[in-house]
PDB file of N, CA and C in Angstrom:
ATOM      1  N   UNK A   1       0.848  -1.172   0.000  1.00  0.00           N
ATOM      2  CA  UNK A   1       0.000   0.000   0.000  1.00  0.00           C
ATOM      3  C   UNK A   1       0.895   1.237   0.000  1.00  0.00           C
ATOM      4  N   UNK A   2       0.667   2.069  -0.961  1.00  0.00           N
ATOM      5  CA  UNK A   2       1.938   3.217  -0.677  1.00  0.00           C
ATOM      6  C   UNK A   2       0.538   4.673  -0.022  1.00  0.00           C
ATOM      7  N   UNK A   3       0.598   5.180  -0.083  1.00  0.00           N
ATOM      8  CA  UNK A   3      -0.091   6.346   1.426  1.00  0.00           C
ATOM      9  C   UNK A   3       0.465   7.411   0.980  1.00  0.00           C
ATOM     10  N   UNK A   4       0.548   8.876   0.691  1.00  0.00           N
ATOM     11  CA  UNK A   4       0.826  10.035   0.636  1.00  0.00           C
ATOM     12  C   UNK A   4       0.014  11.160   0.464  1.00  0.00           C
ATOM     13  N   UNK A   5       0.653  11.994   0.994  1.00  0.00           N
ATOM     14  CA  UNK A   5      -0.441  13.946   0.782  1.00  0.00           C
ATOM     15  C   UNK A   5      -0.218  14.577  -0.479  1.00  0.00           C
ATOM     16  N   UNK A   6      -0.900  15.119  -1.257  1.00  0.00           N
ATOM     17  CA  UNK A   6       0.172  16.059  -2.107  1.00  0.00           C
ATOM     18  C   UNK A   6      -0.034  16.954  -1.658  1.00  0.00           C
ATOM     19  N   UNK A   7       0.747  18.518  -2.011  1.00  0.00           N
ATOM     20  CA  UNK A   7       0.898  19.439  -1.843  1.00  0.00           C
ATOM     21  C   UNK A   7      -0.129  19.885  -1.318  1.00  0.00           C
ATOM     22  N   UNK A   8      -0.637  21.570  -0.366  1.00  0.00           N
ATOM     23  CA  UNK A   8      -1.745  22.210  -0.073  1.00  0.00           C
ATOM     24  C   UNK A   8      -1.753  22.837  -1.355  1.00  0.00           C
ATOM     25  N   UNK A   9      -3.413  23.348  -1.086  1.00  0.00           N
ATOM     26  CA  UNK A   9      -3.123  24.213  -2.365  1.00  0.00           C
ATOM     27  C   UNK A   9      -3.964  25.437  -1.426  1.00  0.00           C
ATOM     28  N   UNK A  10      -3.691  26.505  -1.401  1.00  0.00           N
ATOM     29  CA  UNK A  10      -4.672  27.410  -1.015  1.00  0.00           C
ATOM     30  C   UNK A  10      -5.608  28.366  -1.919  1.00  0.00           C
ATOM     31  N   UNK A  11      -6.734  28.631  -1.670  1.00  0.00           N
ATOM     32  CA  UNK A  11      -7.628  29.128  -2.461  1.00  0.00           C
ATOM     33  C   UNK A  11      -8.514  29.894  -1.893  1.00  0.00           C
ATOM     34  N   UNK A  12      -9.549  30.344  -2.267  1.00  0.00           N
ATOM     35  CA  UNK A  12     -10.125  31.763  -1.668  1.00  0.00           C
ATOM     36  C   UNK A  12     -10.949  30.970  -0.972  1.00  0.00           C
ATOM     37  N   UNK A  13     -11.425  29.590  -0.816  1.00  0.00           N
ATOM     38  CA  UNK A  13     -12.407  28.936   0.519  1.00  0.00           C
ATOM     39  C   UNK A  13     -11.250  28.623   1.465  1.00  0.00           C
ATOM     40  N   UNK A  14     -10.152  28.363   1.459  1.00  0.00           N
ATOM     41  CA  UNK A  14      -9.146  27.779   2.593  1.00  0.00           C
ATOM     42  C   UNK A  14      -8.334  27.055   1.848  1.00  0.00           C
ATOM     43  N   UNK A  15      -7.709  26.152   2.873  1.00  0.00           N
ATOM     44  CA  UNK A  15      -6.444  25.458   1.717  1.00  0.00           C
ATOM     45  C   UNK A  15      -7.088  23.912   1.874  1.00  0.00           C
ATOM     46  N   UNK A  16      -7.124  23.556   0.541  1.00  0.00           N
ATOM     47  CA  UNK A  16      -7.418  21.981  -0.277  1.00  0.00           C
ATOM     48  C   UNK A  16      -6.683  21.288   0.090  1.00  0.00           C
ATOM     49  N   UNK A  17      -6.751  19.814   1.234  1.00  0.00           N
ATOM     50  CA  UNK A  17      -5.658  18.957   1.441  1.00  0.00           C
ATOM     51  C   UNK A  17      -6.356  17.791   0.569  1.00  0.00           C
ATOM     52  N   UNK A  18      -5.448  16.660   0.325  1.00  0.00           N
ATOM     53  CA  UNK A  18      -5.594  15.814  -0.391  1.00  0.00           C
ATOM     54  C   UNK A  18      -4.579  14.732  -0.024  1.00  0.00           C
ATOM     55  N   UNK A  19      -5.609  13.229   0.450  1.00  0.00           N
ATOM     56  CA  UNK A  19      -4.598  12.551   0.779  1.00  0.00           C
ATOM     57  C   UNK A  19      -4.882  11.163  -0.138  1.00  0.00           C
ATOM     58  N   UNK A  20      -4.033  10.646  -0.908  1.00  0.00           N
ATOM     59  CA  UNK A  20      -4.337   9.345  -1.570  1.00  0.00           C
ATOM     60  C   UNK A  20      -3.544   8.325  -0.941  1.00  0.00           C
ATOM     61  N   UNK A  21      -4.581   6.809  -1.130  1.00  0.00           N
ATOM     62  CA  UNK A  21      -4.179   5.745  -0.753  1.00  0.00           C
ATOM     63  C   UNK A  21      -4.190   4.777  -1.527  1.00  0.00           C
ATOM     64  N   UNK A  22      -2.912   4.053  -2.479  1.00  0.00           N
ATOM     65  CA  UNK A  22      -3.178   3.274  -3.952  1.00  0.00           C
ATOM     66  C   UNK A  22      -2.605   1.750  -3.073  1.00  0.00           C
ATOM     67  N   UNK A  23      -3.455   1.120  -3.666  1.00  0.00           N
ATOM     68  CA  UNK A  23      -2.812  -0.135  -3.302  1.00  0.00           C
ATOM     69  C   UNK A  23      -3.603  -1.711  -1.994  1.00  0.00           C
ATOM     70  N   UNK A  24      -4.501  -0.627  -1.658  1.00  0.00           N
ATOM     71  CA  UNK A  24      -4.461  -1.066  -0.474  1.00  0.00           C
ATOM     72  C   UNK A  24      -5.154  -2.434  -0.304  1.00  0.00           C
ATOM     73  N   UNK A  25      -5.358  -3.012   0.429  1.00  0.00           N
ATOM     74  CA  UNK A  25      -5.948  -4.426   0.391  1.00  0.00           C
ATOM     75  C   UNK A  25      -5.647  -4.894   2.354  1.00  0.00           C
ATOM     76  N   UNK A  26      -6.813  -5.370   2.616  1.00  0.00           N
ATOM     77  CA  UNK A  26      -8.324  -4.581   2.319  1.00  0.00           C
ATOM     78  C   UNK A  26      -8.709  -3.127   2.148  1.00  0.00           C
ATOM     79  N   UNK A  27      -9.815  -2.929   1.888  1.00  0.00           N
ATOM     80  CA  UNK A  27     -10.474  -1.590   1.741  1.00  0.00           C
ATOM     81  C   UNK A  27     -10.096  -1.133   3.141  1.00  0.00           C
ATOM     82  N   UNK A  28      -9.121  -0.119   3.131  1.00  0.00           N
ATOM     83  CA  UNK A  28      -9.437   0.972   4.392  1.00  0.00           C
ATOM     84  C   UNK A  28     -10.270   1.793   4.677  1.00  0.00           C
ATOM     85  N   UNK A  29     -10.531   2.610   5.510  1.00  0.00           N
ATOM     86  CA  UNK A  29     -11.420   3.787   5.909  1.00  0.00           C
ATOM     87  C   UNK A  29     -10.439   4.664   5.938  1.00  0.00           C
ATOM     88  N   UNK A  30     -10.353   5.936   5.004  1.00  0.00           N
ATOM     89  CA  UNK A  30      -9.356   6.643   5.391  1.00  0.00           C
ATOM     90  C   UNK A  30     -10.494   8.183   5.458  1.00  0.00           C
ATOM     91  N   UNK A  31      -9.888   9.075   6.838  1.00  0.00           N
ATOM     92  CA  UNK A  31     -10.279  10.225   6.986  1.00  0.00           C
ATOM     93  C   UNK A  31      -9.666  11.119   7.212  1.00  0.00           C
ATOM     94  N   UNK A  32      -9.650  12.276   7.521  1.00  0.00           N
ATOM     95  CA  UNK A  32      -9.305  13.267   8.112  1.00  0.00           C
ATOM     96  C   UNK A  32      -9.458  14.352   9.131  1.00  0.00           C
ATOM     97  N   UNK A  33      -8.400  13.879   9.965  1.00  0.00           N
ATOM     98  CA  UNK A  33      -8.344  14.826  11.338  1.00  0.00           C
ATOM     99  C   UNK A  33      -7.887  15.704  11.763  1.00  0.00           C
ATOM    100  N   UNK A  34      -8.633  16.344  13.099  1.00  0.00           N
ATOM    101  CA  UNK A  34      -7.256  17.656  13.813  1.00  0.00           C
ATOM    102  C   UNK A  34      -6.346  17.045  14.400  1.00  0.00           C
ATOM    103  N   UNK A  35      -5.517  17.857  14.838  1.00  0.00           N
ATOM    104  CA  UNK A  35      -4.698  17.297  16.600  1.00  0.00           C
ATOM    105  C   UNK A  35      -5.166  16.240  17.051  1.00  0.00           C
ATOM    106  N   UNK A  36      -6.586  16.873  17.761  1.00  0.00           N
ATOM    107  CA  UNK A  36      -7.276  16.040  18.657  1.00  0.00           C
ATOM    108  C   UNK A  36      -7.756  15.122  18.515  1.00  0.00           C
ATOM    109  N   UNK A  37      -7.867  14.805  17.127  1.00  0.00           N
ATOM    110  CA  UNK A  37      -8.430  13.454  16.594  1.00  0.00           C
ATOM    111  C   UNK A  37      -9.996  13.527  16.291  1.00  0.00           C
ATOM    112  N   UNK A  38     -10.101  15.009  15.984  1.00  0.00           N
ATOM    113  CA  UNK A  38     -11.485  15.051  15.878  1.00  0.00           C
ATOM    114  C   UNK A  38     -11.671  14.979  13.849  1.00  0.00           C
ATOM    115  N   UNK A  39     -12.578  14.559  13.709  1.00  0.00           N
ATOM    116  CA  UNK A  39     -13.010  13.919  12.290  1.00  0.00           C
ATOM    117  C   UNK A  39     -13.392  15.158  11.793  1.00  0.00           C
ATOM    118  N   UNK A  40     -12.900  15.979  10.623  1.00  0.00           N
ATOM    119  CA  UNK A  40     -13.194  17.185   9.857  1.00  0.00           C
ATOM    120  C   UNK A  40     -13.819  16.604   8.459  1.00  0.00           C
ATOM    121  N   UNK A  41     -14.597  17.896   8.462  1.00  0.00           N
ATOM    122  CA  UNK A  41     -15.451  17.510   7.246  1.00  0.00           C
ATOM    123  C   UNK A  41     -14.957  17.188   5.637  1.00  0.00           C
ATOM    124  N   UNK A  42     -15.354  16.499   5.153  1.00  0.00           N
ATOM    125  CA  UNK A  42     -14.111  16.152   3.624  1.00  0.00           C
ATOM    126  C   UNK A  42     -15.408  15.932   2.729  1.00  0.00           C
ATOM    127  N   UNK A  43     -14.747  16.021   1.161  1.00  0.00           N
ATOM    128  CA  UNK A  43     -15.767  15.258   0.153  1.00  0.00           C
ATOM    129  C   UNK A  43     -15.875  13.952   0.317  1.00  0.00           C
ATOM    130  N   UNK A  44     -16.823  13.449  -0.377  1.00  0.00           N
ATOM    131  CA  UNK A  44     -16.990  12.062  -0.346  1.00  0.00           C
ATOM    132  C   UNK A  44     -15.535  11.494  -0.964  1.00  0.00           C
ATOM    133  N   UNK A  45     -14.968  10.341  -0.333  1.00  0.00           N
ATOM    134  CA  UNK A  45     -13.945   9.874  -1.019  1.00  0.00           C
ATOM    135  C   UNK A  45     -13.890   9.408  -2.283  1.00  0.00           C
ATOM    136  N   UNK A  46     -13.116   9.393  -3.349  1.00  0.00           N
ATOM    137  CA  UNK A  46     -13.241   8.817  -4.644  1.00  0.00           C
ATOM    138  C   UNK A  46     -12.575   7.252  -4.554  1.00  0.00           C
ATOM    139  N   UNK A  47     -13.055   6.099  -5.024  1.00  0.00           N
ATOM    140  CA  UNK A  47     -12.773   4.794  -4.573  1.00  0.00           C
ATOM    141  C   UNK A  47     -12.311   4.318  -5.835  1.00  0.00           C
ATOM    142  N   UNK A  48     -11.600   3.922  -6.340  1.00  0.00           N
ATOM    143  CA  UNK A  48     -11.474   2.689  -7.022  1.00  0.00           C
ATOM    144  C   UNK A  48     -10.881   1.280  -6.561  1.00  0.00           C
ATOM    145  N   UNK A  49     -11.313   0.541  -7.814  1.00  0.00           N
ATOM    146  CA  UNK A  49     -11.107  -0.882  -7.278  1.00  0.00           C
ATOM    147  C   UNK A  49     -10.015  -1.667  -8.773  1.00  0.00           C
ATOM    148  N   UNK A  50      -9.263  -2.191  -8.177  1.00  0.00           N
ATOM    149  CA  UNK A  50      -8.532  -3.022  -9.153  1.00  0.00           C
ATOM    150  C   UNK A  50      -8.467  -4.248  -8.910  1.00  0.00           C
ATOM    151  N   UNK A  51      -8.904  -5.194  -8.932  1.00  0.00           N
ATOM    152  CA  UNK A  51      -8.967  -7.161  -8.786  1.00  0.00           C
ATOM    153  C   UNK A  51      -9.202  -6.522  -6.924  1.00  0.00           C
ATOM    154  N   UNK A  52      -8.198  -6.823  -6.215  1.00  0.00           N
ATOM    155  CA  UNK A  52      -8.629  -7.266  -4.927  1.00  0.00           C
ATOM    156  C   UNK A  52      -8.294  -5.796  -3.938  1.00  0.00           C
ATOM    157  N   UNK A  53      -7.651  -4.595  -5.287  1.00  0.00           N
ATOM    158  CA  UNK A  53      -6.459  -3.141  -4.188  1.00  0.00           C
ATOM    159  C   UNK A  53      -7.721  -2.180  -4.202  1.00  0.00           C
ATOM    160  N   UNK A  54      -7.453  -1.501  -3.469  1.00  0.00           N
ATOM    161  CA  UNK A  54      -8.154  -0.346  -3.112  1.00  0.00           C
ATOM    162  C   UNK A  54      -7.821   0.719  -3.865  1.00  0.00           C
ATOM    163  N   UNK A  55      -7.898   1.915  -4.323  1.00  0.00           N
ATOM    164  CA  UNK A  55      -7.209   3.367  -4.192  1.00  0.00           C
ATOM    165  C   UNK A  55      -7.933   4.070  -4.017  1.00  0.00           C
ATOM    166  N   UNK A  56      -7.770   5.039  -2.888  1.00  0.00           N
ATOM    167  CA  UNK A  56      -8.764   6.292  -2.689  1.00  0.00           C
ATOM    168  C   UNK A  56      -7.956   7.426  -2.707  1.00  0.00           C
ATOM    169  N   UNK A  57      -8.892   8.149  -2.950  1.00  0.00           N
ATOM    170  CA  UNK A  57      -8.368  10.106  -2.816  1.00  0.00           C
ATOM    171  C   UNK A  57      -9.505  10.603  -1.711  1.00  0.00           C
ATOM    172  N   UNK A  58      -8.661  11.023  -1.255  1.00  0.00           N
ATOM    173  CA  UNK A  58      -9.925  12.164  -0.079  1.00  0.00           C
ATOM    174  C   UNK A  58      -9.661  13.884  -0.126  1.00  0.00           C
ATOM    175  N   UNK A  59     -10.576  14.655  -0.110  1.00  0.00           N
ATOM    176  CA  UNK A  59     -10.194  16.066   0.111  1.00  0.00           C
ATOM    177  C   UNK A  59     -10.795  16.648   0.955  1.00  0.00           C
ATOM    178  N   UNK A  60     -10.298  17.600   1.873  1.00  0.00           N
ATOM    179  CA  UNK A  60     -10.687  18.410   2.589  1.00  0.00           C
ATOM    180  C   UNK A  60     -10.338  19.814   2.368  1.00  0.00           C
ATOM    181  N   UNK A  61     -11.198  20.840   3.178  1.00  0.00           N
ATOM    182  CA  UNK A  61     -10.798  22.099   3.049  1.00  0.00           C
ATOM    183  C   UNK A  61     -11.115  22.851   4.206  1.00  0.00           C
ATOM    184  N   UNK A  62      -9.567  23.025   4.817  1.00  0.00           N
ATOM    185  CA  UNK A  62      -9.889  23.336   6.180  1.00  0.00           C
ATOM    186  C   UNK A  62      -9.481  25.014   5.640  1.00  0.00           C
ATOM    187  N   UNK A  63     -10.291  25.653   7.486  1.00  0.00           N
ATOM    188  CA  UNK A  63      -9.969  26.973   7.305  1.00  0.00           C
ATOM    189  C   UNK A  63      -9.515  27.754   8.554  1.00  0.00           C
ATOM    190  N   UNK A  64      -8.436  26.802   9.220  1.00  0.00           N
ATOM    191  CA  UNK A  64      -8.096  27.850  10.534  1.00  0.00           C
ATOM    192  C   UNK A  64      -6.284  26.974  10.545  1.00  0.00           C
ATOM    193  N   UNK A  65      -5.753  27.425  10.887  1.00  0.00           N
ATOM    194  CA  UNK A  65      -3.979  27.650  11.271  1.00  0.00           C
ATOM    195  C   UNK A  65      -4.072  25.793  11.868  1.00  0.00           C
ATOM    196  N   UNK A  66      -3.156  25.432  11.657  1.00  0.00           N
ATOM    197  CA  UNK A  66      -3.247  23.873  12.753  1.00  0.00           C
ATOM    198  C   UNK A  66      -2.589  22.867  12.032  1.00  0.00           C
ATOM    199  N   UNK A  67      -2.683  21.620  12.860  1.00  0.00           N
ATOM    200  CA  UNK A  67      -2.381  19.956  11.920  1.00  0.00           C
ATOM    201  C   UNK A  67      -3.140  19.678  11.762  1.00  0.00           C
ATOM    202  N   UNK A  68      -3.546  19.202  10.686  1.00  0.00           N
ATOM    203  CA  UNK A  68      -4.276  18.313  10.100  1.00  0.00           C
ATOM    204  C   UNK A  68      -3.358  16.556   9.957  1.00  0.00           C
ATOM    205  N   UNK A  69      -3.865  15.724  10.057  1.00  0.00           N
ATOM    206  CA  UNK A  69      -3.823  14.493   9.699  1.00  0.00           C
ATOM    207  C   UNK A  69      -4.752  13.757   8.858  1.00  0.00           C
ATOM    208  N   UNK A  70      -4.246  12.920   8.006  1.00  0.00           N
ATOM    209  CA  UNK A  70      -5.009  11.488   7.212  1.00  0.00           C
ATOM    210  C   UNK A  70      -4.582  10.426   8.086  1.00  0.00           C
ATOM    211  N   UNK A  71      -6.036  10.090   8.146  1.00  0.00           N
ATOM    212  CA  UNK A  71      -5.672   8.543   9.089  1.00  0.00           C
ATOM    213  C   UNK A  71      -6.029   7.488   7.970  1.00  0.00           C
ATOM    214  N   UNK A  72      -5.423   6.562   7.713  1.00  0.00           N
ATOM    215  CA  UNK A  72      -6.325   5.135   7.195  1.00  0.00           C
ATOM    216  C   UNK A  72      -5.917   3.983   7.734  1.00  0.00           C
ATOM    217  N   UNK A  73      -7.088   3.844   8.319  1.00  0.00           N
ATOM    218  CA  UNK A  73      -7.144   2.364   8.825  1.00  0.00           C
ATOM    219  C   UNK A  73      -8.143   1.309   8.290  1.00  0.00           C
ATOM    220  N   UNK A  74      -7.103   0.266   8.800  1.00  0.00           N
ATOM    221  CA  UNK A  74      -7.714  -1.487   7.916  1.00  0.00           C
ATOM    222  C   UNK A  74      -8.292  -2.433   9.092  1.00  0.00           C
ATOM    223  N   UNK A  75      -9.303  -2.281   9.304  1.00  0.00           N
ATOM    224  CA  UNK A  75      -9.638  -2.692  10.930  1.00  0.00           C
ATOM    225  C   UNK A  75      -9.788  -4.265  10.583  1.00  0.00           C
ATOM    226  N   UNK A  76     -10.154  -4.758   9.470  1.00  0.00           N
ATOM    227  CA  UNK A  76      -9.529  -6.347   9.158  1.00  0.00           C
ATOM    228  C   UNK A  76      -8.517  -6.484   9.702  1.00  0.00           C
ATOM    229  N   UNK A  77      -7.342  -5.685   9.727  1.00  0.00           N
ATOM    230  CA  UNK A  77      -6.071  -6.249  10.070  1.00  0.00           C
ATOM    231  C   UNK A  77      -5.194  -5.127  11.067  1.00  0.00           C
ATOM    232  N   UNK A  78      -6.260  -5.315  11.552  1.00  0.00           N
ATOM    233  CA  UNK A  78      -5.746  -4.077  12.733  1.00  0.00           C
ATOM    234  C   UNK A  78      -4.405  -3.008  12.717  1.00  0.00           C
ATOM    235  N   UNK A  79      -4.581  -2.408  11.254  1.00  0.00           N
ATOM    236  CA  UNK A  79      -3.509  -1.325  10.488  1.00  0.00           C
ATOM    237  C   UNK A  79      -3.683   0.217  10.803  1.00  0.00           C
ATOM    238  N   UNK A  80      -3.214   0.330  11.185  1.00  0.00           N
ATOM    239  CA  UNK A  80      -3.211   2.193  11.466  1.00  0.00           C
ATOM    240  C   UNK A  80      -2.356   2.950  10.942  1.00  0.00           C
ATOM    241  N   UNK A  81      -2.489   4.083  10.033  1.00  0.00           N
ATOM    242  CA  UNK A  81      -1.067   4.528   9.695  1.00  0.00           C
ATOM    243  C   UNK A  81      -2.011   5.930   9.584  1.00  0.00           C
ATOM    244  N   UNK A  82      -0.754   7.189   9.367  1.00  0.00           N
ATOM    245  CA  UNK A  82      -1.612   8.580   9.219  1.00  0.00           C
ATOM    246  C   UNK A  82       0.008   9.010   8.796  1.00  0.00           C
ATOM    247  N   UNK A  83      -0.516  10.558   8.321  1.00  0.00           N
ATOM    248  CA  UNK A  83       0.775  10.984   7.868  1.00  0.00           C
ATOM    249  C   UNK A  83      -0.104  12.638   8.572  1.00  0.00           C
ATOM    250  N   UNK A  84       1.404  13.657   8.740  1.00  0.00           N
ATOM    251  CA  UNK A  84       0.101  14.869   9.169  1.00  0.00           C
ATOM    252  C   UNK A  84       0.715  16.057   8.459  1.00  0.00           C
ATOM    253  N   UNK A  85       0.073  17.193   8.571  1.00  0.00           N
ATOM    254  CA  UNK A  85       0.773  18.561   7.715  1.00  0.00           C
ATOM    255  C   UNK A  85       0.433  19.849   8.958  1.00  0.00           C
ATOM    256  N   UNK A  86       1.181  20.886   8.645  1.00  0.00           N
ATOM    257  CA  UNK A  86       1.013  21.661   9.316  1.00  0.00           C
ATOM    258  C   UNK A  86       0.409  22.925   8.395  1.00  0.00           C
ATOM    259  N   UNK A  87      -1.096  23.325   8.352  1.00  0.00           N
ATOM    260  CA  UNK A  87      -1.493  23.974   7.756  1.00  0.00           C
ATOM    261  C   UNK A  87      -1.429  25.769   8.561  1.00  0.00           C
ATOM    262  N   UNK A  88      -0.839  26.587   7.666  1.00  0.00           N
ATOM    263  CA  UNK A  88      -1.177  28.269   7.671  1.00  0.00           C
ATOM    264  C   UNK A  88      -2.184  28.656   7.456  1.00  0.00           C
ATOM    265  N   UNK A  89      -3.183  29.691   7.773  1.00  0.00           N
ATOM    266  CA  UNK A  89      -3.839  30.138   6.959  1.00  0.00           C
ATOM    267  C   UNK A  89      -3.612  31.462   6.884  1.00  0.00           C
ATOM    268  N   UNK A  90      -3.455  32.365   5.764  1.00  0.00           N
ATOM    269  CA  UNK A  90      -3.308  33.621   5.436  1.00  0.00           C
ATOM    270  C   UNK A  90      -4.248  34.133   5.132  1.00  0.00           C
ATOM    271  N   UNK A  91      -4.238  35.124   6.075  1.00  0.00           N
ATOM    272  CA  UNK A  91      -5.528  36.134   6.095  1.00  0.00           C
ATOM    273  C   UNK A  91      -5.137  37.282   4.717  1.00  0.00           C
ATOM    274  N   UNK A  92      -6.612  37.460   3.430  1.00  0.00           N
ATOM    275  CA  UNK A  92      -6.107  37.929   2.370  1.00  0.00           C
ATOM    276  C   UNK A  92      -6.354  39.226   2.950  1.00  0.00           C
ATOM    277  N   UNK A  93      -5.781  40.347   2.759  1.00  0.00           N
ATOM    278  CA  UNK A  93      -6.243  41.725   3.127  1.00  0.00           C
ATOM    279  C   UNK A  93      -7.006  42.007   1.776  1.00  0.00           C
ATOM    280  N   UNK A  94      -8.200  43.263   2.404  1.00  0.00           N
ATOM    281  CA  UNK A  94      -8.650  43.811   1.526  1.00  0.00           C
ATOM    282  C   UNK A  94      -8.519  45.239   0.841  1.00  0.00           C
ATOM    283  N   UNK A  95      -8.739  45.339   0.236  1.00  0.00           N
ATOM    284  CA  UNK A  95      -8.272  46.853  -0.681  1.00  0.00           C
ATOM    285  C   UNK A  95      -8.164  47.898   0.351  1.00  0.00           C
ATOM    286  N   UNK A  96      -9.023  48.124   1.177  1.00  0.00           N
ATOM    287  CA  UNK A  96      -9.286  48.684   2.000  1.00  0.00           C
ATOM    288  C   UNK A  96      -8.183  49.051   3.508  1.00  0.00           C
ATOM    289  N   UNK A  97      -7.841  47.443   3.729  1.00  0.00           N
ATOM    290  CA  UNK A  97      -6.913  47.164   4.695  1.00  0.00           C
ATOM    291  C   UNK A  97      -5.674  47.843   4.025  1.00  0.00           C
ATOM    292  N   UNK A  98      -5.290  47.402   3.346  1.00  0.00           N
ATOM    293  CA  UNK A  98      -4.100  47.988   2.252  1.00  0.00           C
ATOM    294  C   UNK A  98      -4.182  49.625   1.898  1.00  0.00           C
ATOM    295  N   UNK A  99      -5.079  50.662   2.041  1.00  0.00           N
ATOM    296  CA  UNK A  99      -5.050  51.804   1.480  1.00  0.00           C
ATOM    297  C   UNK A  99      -5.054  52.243   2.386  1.00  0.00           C
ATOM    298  N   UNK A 100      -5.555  51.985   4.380  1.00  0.00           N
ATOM    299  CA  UNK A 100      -5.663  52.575   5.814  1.00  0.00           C
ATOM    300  C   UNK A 100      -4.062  52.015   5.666  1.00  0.00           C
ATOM    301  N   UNK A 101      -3.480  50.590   5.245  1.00  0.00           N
ATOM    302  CA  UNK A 101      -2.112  50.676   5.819  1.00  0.00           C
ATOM    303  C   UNK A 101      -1.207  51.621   5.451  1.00  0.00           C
ATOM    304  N   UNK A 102      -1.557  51.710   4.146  1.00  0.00           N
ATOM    305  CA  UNK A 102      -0.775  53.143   3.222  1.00  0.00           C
ATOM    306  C   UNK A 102      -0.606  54.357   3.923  1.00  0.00           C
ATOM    307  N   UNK A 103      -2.039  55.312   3.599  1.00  0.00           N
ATOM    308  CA  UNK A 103      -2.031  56.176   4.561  1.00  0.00           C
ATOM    309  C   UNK A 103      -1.947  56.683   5.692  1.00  0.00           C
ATOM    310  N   UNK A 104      -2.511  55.484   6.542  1.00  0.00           N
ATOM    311  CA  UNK A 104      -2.213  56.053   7.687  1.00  0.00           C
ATOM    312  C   UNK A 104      -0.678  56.322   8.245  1.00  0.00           C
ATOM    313  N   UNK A 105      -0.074  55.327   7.969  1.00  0.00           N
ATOM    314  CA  UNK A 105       1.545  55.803   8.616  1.00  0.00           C
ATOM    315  C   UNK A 105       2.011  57.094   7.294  1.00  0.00           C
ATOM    316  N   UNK A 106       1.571  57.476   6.310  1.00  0.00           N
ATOM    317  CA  UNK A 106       2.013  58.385   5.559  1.00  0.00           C
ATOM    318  C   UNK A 106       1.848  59.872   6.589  1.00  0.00           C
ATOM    319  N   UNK A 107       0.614  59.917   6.871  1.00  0.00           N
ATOM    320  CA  UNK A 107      -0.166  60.791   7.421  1.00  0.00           C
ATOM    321  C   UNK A 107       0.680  60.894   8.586  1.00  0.00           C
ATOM    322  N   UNK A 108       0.470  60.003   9.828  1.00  0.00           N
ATOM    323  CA  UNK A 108       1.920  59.859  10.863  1.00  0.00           C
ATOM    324  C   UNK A 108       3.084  61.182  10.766  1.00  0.00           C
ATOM    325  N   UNK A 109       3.481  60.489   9.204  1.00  0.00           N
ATOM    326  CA  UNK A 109       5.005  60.793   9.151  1.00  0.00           C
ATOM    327  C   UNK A 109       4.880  62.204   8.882  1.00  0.00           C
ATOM    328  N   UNK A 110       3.866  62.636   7.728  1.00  0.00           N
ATOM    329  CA  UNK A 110       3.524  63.894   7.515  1.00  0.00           C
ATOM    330  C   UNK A 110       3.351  64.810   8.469  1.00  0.00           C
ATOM    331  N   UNK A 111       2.726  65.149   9.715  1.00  0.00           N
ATOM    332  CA  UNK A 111       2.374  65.670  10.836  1.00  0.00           C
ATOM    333  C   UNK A 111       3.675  65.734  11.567  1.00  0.00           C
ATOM    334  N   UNK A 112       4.287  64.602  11.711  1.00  0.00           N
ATOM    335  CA  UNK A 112       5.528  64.206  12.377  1.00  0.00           C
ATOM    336  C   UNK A 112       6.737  65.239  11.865  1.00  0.00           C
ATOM    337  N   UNK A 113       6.908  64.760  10.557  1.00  0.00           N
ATOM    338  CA  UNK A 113       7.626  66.110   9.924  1.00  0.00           C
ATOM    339  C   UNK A 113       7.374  67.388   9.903  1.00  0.00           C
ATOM    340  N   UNK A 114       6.112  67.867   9.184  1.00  0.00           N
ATOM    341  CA  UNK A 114       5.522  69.101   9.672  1.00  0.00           C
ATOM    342  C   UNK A 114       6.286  70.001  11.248  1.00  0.00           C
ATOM    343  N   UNK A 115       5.432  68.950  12.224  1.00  0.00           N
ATOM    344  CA  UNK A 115       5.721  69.474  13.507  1.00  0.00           C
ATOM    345  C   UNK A 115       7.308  69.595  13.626  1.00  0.00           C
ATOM    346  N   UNK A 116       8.039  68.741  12.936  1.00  0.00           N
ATOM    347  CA  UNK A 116       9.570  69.034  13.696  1.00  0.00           C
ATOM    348  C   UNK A 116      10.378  70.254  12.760  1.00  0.00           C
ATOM    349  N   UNK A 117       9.468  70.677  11.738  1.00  0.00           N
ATOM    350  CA  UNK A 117      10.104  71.740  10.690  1.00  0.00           C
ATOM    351  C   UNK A 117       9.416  73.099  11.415  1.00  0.00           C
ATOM    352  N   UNK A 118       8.450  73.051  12.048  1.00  0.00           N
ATOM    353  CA  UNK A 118       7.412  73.845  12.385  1.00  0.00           C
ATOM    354  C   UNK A 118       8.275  74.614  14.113  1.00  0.00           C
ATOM    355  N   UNK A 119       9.370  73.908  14.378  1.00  0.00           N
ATOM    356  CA  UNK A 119       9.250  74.213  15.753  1.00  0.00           C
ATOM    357  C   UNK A 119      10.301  74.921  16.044  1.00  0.00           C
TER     358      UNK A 119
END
């Protein structure tokens, strides 16, 4: 069974994890967790089947700073494995945020200068 994440991808809902599992035998349950081991919401998994292997893809799209983990387990054969990531999330600024960051320290400096030419 080979097990891996690919890359995050981030996007304007949060960042897209994606964990595939090719190979596997038996069918695992594979999901996705926090830290705590709490079960986060994902798409339905995509399954295929080849003679007796499994392969799944799972995605999620989380939206706060943290680990995430893929767990898959084979409770036929009492298998546990997980791999985990450490997700960022970047807050996008808005036009807005960006034109108060501009000005305002312009303005600052302006007054600031002013007053020390002024005195």
């Amino acid at each position: 069974m080979a097990f891996y994440m690919l890359m995050p991808v981030y996007t304007d809902d949060g960042v897209l994890l994606q964990c595939e599992v090719r190979g596997a035998a038996p069918k695992p349950r594979v999901e996705w967790q926090d830290r705590d081991g709490n079960k986060l919401p994902a798409e339905d998994p995509q399954v295929s089947e080849r003679g007796d292997r499994y392969h799944i893809t799972l995605q999620t799209t989380v939206t706060k700073t943290g680990c995430c983990r893929c767990v898959v387990t084979q409770e036929e054969t009492n298998r546990r494995t997980h791999a985990e990531i450490y997700v960022a999330i970047i807050v996008k600024m808005s036009i807005w945020t960006k034109i108060l960051g501009a000005v305002v320290p312009a303005v600052v400096l302006g007054v600031a200068g002013a007053a020390f030419l002024l005195r």
